[in-house]
N, C-alpha and C. Protein backbone atom coordinates (compact mmCIF):
# COMPACT_ATOMS: atom_id res chain seq x y z
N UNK A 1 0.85 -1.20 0.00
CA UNK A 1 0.00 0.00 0.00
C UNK A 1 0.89 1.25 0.00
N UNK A 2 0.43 1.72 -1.18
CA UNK A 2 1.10 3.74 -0.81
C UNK A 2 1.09 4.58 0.08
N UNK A 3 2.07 4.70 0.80
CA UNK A 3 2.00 5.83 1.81
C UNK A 3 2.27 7.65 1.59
N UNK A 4 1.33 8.63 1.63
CA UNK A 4 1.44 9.37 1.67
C UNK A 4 1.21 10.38 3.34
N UNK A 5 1.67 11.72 3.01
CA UNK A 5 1.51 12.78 4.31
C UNK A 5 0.13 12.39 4.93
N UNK A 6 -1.03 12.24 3.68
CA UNK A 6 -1.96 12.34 4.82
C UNK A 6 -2.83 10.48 4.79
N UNK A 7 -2.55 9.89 4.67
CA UNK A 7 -2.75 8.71 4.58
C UNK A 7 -1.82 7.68 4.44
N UNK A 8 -0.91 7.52 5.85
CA UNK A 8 -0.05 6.62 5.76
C UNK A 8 -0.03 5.03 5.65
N UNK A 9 0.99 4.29 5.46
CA UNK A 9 0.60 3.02 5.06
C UNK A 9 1.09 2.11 6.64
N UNK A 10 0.67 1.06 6.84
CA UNK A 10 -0.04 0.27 8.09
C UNK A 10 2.31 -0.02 8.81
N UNK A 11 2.66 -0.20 7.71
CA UNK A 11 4.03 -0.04 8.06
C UNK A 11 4.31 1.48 9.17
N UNK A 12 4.30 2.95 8.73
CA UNK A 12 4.83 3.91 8.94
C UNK A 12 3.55 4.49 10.08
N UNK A 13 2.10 3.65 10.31
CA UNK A 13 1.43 3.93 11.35
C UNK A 13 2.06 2.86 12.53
N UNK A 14 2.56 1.96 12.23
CA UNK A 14 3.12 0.90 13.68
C UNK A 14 4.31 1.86 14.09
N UNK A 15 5.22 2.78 12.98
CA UNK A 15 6.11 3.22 13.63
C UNK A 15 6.11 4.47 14.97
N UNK A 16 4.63 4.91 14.05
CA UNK A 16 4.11 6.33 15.06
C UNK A 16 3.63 5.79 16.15
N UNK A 17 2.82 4.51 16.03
CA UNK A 17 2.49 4.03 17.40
C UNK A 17 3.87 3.57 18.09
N UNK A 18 4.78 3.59 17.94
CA UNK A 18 6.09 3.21 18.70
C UNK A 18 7.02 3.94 18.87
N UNK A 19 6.79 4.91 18.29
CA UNK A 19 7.23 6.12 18.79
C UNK A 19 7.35 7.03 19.48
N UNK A 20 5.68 7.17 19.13
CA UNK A 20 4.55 8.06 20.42
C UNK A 20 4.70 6.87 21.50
N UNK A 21 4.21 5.76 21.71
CA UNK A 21 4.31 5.17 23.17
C UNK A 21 5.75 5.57 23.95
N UNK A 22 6.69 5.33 22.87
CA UNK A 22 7.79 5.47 23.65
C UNK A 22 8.23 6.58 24.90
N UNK A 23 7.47 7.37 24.27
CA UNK A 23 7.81 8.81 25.07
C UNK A 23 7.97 10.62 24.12
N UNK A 24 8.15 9.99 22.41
CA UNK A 24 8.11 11.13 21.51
C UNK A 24 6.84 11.69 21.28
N UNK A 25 6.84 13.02 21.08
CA UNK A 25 5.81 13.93 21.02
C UNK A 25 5.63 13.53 19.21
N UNK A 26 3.81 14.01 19.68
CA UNK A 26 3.67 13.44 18.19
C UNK A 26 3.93 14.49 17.06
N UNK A 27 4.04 16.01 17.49
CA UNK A 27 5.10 16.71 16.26
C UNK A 27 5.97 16.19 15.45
N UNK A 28 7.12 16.11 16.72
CA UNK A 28 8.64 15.21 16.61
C UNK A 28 8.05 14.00 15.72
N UNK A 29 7.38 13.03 15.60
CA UNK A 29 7.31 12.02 15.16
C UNK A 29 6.95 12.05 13.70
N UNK A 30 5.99 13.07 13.63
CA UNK A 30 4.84 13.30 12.73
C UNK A 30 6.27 14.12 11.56
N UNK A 31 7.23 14.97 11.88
CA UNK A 31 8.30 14.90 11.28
C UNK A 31 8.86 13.78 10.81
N UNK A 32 9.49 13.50 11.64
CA UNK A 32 10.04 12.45 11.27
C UNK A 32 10.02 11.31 9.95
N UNK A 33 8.39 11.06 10.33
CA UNK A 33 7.73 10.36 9.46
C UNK A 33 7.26 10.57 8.12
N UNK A 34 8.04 12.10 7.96
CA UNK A 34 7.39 12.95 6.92
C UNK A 34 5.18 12.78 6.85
N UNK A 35 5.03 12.86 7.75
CA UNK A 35 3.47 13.03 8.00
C UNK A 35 2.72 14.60 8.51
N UNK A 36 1.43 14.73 7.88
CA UNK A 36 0.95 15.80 8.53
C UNK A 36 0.61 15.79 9.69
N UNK A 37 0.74 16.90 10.86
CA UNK A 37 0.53 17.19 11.75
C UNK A 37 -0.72 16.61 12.02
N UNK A 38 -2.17 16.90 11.32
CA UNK A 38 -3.43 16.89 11.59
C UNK A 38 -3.66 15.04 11.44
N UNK A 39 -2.93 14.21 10.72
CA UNK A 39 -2.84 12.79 10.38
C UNK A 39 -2.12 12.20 11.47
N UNK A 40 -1.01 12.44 11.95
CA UNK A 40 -0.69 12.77 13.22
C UNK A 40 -1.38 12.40 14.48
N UNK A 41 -1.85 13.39 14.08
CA UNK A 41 -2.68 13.24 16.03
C UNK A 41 -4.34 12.75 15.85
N UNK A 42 -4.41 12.68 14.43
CA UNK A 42 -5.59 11.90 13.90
C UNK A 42 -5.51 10.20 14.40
N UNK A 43 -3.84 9.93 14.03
CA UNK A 43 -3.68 8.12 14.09
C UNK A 43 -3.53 8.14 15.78
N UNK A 44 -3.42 9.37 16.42
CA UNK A 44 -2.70 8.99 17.68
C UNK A 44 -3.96 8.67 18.82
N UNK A 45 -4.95 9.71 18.26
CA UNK A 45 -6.69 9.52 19.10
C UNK A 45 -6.93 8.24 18.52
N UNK A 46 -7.05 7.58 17.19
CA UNK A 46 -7.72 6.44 17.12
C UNK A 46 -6.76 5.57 17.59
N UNK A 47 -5.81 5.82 17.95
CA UNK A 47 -4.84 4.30 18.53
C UNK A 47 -4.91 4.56 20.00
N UNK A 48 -5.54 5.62 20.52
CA UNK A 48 -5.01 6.09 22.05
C UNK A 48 -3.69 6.33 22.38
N UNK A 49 -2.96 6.85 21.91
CA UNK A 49 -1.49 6.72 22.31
C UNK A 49 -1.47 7.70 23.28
N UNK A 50 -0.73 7.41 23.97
CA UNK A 50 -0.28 9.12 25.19
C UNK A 50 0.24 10.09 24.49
N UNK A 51 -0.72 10.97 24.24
CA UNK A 51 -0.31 12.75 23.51
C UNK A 51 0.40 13.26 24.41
N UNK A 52 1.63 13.90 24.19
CA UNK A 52 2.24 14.87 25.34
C UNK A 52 2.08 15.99 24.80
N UNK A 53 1.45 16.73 25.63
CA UNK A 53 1.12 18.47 25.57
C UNK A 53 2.46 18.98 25.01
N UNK A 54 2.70 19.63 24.25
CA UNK A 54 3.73 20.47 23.89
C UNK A 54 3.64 22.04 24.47
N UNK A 55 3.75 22.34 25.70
CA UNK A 55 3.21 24.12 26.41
C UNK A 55 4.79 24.71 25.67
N UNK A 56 5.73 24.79 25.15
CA UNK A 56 6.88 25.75 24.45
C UNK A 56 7.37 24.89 23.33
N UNK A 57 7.82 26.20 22.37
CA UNK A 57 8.32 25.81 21.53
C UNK A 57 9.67 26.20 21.26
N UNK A 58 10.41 24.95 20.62
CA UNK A 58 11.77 25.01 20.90
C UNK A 58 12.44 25.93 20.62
N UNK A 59 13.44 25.96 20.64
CA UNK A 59 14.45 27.57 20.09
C UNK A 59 14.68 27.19 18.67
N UNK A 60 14.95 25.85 17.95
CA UNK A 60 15.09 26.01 17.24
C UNK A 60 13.95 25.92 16.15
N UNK A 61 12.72 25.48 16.37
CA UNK A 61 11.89 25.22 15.35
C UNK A 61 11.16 27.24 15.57
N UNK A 62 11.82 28.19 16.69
CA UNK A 62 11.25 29.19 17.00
C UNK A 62 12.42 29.94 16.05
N UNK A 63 13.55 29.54 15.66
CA UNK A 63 14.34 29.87 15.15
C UNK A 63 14.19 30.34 13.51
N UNK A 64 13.89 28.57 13.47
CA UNK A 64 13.23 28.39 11.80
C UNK A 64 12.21 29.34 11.36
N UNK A 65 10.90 29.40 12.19
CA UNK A 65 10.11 29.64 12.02
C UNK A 65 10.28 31.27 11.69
N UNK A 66 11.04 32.33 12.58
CA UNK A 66 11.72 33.69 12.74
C UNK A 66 12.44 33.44 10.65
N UNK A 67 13.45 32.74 10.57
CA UNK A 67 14.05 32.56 9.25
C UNK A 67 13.16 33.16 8.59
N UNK A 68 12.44 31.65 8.25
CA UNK A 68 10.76 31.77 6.86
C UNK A 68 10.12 33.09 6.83
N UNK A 69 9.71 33.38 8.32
CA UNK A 69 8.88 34.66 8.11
C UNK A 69 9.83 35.75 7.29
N UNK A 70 11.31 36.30 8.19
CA UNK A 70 11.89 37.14 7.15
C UNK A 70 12.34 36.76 5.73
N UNK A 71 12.10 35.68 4.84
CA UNK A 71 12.26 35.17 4.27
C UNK A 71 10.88 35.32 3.32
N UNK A 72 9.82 36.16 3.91
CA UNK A 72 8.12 36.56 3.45
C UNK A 72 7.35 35.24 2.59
N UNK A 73 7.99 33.90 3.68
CA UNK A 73 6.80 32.40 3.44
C UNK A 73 5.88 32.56 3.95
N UNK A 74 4.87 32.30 3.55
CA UNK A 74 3.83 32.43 4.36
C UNK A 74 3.40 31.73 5.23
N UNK A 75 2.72 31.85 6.27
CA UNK A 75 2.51 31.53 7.12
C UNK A 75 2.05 30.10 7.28
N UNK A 76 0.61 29.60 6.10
CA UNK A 76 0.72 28.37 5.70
C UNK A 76 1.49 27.54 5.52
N UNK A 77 2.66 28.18 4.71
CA UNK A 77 3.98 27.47 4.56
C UNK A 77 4.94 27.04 4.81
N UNK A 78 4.73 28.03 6.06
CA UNK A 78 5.82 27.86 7.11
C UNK A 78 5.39 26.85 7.86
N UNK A 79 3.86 26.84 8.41
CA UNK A 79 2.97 25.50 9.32
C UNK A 79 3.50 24.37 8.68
N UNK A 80 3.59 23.87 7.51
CA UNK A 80 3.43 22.84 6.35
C UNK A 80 5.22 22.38 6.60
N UNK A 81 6.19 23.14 5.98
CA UNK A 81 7.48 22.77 6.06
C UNK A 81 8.27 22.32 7.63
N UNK A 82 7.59 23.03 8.77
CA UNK A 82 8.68 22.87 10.23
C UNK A 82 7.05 21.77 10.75
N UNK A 83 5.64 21.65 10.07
CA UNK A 83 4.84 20.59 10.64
C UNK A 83 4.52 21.18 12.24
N UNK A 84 4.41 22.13 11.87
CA UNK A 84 3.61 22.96 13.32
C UNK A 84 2.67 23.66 13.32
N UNK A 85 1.59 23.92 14.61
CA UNK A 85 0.19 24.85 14.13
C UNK A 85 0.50 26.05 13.23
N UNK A 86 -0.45 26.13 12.63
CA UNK A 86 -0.19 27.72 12.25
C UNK A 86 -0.52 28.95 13.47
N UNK A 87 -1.15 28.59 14.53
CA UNK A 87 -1.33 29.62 15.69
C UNK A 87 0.37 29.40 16.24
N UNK A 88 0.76 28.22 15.92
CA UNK A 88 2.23 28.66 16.56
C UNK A 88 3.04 29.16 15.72
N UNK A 89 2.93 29.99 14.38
CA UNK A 89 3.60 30.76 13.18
C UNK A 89 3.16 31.96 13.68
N UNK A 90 2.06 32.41 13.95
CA UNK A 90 1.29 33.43 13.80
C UNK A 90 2.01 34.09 15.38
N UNK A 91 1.87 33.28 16.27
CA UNK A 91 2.28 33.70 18.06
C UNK A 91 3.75 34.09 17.90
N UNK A 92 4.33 32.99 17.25
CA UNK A 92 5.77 34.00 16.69
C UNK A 92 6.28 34.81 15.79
N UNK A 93 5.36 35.07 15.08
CA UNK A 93 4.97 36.00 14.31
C UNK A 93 5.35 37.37 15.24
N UNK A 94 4.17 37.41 15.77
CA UNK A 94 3.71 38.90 16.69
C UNK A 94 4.89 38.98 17.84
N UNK A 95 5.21 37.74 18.62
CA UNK A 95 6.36 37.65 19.74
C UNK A 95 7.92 38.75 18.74
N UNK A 96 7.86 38.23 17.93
CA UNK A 96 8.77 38.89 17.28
C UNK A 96 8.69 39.97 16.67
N UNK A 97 7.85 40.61 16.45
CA UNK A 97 7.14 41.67 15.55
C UNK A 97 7.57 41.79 14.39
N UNK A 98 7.32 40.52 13.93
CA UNK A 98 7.18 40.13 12.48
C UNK A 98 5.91 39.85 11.65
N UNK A 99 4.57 40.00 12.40
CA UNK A 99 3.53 40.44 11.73
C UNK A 99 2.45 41.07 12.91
N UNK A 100 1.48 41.36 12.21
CA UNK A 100 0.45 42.38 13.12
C UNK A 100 -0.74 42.30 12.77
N UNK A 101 -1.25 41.79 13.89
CA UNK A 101 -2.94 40.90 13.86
C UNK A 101 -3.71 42.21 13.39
N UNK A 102 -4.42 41.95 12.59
CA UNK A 102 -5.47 43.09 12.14
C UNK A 102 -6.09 43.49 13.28
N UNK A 103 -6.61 44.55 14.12
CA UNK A 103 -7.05 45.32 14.94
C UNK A 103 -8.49 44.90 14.47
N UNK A 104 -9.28 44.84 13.12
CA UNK A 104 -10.51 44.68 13.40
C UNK A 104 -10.83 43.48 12.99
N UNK A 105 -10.09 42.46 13.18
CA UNK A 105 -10.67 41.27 12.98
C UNK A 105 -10.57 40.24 11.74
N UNK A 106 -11.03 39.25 11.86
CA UNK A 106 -10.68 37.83 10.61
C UNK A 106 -11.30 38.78 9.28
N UNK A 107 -12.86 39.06 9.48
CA UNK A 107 -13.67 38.94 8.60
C UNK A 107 -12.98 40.72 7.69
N UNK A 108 -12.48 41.30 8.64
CA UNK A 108 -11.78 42.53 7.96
C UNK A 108 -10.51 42.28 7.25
N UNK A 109 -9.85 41.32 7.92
CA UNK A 109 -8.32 40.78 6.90
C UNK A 109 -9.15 40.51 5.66
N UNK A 110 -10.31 39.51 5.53
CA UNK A 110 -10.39 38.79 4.19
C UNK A 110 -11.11 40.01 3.14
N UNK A 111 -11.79 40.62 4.11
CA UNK A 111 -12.19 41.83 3.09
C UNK A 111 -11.01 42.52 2.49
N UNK A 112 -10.07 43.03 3.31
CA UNK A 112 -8.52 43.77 2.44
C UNK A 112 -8.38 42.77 1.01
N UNK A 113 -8.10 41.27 1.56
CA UNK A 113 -7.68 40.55 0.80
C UNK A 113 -8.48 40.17 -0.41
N UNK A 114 -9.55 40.13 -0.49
CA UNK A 114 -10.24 40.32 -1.55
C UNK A 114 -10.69 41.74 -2.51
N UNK A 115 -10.19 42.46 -1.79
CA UNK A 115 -10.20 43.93 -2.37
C UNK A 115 -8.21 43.95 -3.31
N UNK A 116 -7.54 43.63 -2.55
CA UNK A 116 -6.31 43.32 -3.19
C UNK A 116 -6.31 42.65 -4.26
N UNK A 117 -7.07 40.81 -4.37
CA UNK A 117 -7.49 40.01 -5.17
C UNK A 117 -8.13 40.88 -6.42
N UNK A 118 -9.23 41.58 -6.25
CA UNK A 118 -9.60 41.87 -7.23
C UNK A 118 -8.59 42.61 -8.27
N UNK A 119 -8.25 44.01 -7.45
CA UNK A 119 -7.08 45.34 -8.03
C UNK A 119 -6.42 44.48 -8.75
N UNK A 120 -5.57 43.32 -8.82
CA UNK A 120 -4.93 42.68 -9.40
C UNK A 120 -5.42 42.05 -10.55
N UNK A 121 -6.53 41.57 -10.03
CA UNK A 121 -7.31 41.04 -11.08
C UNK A 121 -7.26 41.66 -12.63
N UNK A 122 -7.48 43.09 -11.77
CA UNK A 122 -8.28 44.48 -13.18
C UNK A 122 -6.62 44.70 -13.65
N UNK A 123 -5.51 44.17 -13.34
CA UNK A 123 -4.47 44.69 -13.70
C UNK A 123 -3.93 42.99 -14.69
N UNK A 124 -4.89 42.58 -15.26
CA UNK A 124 -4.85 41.18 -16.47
C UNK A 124 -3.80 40.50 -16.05
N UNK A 125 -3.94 40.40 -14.07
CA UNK A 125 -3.71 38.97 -14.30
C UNK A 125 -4.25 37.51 -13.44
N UNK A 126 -3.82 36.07 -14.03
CA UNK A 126 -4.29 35.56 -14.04
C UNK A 126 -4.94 34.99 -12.44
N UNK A 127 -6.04 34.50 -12.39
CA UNK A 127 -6.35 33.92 -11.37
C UNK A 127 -5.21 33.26 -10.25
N UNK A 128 -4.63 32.04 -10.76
CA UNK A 128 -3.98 31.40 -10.35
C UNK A 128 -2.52 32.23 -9.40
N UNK A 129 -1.79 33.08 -10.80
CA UNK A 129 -1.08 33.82 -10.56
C UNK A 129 -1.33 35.08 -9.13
N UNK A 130 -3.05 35.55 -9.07
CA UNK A 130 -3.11 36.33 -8.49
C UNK A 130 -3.38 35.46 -6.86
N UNK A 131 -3.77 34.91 -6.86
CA UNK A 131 -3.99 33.91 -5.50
C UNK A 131 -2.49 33.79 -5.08
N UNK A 132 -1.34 33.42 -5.96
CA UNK A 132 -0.04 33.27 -5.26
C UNK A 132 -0.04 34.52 -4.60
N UNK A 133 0.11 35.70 -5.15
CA UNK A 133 0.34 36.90 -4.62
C UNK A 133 -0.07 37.42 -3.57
N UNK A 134 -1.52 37.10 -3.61
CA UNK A 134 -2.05 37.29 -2.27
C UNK A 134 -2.19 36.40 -1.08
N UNK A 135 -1.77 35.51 -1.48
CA UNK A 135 -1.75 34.17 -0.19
C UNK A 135 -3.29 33.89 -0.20
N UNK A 136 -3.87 33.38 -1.34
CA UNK A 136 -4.94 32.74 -0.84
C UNK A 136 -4.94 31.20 -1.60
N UNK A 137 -5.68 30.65 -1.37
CA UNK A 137 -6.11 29.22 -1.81
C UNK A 137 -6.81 29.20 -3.16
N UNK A 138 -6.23 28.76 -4.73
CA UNK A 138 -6.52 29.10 -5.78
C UNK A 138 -8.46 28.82 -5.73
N UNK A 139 -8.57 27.79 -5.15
CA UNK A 139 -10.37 27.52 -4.93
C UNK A 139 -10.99 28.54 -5.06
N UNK A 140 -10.39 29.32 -3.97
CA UNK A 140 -11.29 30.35 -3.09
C UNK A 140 -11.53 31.76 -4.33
N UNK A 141 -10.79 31.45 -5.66
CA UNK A 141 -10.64 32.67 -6.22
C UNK A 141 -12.25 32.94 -7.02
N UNK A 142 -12.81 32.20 -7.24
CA UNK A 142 -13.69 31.79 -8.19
C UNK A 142 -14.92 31.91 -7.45
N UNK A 143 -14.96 31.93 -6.05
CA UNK A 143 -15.64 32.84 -5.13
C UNK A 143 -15.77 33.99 -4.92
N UNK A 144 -14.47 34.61 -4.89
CA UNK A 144 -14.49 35.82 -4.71
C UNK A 144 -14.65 36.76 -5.71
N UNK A 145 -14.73 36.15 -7.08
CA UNK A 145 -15.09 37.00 -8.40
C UNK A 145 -16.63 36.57 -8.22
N UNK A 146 -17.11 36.09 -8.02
CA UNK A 146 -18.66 35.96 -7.96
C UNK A 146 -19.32 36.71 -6.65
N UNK A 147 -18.46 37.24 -5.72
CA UNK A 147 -18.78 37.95 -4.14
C UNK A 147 -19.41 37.29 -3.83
N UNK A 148 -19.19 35.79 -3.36
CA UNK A 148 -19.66 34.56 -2.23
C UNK A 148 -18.78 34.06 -1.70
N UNK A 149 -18.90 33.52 -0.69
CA UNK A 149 -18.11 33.07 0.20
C UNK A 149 -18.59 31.69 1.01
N UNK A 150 -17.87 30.87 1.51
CA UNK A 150 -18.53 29.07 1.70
C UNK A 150 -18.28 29.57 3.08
N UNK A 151 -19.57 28.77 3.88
CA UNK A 151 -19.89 28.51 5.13
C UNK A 151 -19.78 27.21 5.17
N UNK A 152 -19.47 26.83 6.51
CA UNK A 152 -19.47 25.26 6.82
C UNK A 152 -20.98 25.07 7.07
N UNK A 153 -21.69 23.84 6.26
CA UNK A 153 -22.88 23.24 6.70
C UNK A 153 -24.09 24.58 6.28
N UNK A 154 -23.84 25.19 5.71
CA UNK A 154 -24.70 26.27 5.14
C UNK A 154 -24.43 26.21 3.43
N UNK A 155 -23.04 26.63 3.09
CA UNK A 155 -22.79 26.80 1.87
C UNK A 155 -22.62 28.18 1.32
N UNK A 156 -22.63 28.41 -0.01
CA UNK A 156 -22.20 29.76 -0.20
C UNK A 156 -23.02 30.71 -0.27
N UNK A 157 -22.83 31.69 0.25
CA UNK A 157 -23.75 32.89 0.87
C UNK A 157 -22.88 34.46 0.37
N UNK A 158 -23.71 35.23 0.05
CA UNK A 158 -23.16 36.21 -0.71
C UNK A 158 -22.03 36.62 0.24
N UNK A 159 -21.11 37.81 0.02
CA UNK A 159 -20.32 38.06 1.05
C UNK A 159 -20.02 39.12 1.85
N UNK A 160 -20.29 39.46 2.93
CA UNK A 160 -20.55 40.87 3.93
C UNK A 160 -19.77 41.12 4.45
N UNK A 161 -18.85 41.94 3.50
CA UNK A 161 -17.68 42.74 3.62
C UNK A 161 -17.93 43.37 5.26
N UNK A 162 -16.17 43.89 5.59
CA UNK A 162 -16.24 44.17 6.81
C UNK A 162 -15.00 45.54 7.32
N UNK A 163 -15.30 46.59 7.97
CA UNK A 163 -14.43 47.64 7.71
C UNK A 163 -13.42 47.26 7.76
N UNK A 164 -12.15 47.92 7.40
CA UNK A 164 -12.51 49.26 7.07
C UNK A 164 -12.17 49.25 5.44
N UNK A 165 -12.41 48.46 4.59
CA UNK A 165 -12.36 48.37 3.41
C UNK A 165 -13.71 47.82 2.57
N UNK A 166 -14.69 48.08 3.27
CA UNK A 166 -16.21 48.01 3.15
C UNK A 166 -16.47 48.64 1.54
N UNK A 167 -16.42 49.69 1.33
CA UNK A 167 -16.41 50.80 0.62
C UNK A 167 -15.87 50.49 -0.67
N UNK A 168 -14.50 50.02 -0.28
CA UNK A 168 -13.63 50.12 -1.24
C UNK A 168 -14.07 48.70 -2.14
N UNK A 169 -14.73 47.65 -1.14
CA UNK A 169 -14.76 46.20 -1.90
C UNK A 169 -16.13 46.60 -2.67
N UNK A 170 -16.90 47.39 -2.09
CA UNK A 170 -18.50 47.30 -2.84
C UNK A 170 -18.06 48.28 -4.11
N UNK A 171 -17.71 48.72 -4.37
CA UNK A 171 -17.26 49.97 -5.38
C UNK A 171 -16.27 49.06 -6.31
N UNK A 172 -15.50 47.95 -5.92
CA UNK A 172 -14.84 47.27 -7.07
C UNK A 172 -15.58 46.30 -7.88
N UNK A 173 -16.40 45.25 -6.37
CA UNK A 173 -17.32 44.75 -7.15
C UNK A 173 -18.44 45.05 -8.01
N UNK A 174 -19.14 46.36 -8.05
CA UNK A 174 -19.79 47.18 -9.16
C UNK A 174 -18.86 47.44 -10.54
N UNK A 175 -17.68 47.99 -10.62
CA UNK A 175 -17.04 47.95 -11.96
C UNK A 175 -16.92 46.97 -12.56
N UNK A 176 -16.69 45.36 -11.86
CA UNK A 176 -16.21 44.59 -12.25
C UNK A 176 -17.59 43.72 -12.35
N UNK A 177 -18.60 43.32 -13.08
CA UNK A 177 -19.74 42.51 -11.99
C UNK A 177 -19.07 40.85 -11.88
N UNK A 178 -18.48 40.85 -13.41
CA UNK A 178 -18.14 39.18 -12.86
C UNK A 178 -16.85 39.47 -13.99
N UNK A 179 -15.45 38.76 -13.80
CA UNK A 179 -14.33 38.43 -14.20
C UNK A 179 -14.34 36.98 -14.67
N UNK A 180 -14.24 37.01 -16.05
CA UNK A 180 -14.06 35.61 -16.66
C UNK A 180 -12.98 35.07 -16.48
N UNK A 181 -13.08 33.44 -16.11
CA UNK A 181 -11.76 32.57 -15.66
C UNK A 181 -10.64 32.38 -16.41
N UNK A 182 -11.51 32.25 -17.95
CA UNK A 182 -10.61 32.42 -18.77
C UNK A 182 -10.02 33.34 -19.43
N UNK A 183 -10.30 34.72 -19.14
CA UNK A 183 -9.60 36.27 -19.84
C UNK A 183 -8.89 36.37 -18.29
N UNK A 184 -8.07 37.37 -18.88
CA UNK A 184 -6.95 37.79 -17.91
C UNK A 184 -7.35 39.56 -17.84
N UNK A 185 -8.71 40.11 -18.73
CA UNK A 185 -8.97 41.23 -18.72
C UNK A 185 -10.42 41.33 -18.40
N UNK A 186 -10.90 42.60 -17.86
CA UNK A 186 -12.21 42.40 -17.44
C UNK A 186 -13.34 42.57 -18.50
N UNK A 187 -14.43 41.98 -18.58
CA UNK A 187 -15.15 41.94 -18.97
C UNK A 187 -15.92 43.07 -19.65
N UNK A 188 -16.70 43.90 -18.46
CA UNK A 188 -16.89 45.07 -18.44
C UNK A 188 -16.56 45.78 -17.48
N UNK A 189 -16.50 47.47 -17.76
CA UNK A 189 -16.43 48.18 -16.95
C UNK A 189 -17.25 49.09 -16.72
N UNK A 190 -18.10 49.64 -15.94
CA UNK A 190 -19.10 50.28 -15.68
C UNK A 190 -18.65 51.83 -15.33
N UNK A 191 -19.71 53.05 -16.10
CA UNK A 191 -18.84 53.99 -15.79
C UNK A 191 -18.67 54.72 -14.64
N UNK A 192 -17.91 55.77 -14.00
CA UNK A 192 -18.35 55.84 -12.73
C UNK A 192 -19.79 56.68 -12.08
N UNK A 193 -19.85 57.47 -12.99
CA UNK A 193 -21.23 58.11 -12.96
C UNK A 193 -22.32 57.09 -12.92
N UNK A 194 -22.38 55.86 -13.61
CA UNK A 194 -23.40 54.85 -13.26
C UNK A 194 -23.00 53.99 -12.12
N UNK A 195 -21.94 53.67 -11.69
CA UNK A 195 -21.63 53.55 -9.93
C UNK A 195 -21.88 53.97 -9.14
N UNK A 196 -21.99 55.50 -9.12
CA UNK A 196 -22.38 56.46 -8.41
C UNK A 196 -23.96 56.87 -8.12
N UNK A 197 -24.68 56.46 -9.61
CA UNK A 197 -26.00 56.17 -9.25
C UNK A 197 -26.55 55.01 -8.89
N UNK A 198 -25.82 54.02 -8.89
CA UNK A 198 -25.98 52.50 -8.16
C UNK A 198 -26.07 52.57 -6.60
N UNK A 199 -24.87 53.51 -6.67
CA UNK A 199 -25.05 53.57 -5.02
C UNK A 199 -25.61 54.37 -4.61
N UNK A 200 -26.31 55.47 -4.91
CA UNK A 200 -27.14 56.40 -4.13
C UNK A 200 -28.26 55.57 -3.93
N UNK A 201 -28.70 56.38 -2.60
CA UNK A 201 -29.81 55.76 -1.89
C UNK A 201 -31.10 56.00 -2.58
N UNK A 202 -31.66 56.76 -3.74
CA UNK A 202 -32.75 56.65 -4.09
C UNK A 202 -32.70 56.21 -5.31
């Protein structure tokens, strides 16, 4: 059987179970094993193994982690390569003041970021290309040119931008109404005088 990161084969799960019993944390192991973190501690609940709390992180994976960031990996990437939370990228992130939690919140980061997504967009280029740039998940792009957004156990629901780039996202998505997957240029553009009467209140 093929073993991959997230579905290992019955060989490289006896090793995690003998590893983890031994006394190794299932990070350490889950390295080791070249395995994901979340597969990890997935095999370790269904086998029961003794999880050891990890409360600090080492100097050197705090080390690495300091590297990548000045190095502008992202944060995902950084979780993925050293196989650690991303709240523990993000905590050393800020410990270091190497990044800075948005003041108003999740739903306000993704609004910037989809206001960025677009600007790029209108500047012909490609989807794929523009998701690298902005650190998002190529999926998610094909959402955000349609202004919806996926809920868990609900599904996709239009999307309610959030300050302080409120303004700026409703005013792009009017020029733009929808961006074809396959042009790298927009569709139409609406003029601003008819934006301007879109948005007035009467």
């Amino acid at each position: 059987m093929a073993s991959s990161r997230w579905d290992p084969s019955p060989d490289v799960i006896g090793q995690l179970c003998c590893l983890v019993s031994g006394g190794r944390s299932v990070p350490s192991t889950a390295l080791k094993l070249g395995l994901s973190l979340s597969a990890a501690y997935r095999l370790a609940r269904e086998y029961q193994l003794p999880v050891r709390v990890q409360t600090s992180t080492s100097a050197s994976v705090t080390k690495s982690i300091e590297t990548l960031w000045k190095q502008d990996v992202k944060p995902s990437d950084i979780s993925t390569r050293l196989n650690v939370g991303t709240s523990v990228v993000y905590r050393i992130g800020i410990e270091l003041g190497l990044w800075q939690r948005n003041p108003h919140g999740r739903r306000a980061s993704a609004t910037s970021r989809r206001c960025e997504y677009v600007m790029l967009r209108f500047g012909a280029m490609s989807r794929k290309d523009t998701a690298k740039v902005v650190g998002i998940n190529p999926r998610e792009t094909l959402d955000i040119d349609k202004g919806v957004t996926k809920l868990n156990g609900v599904g996709r629901v239009p999307c309610v931008p959030d300050e302080p780039d409120t303004e700026l996202y409703k005013r792009l998505m009017q020029v733009v109404p929808y961006v074809d997957g396959r042009q790298a240029v927009p569709v139409e553009v609406i003029p601003q005088h008819a934006i301007d009467k879109r948005m007035s209140p009467r």
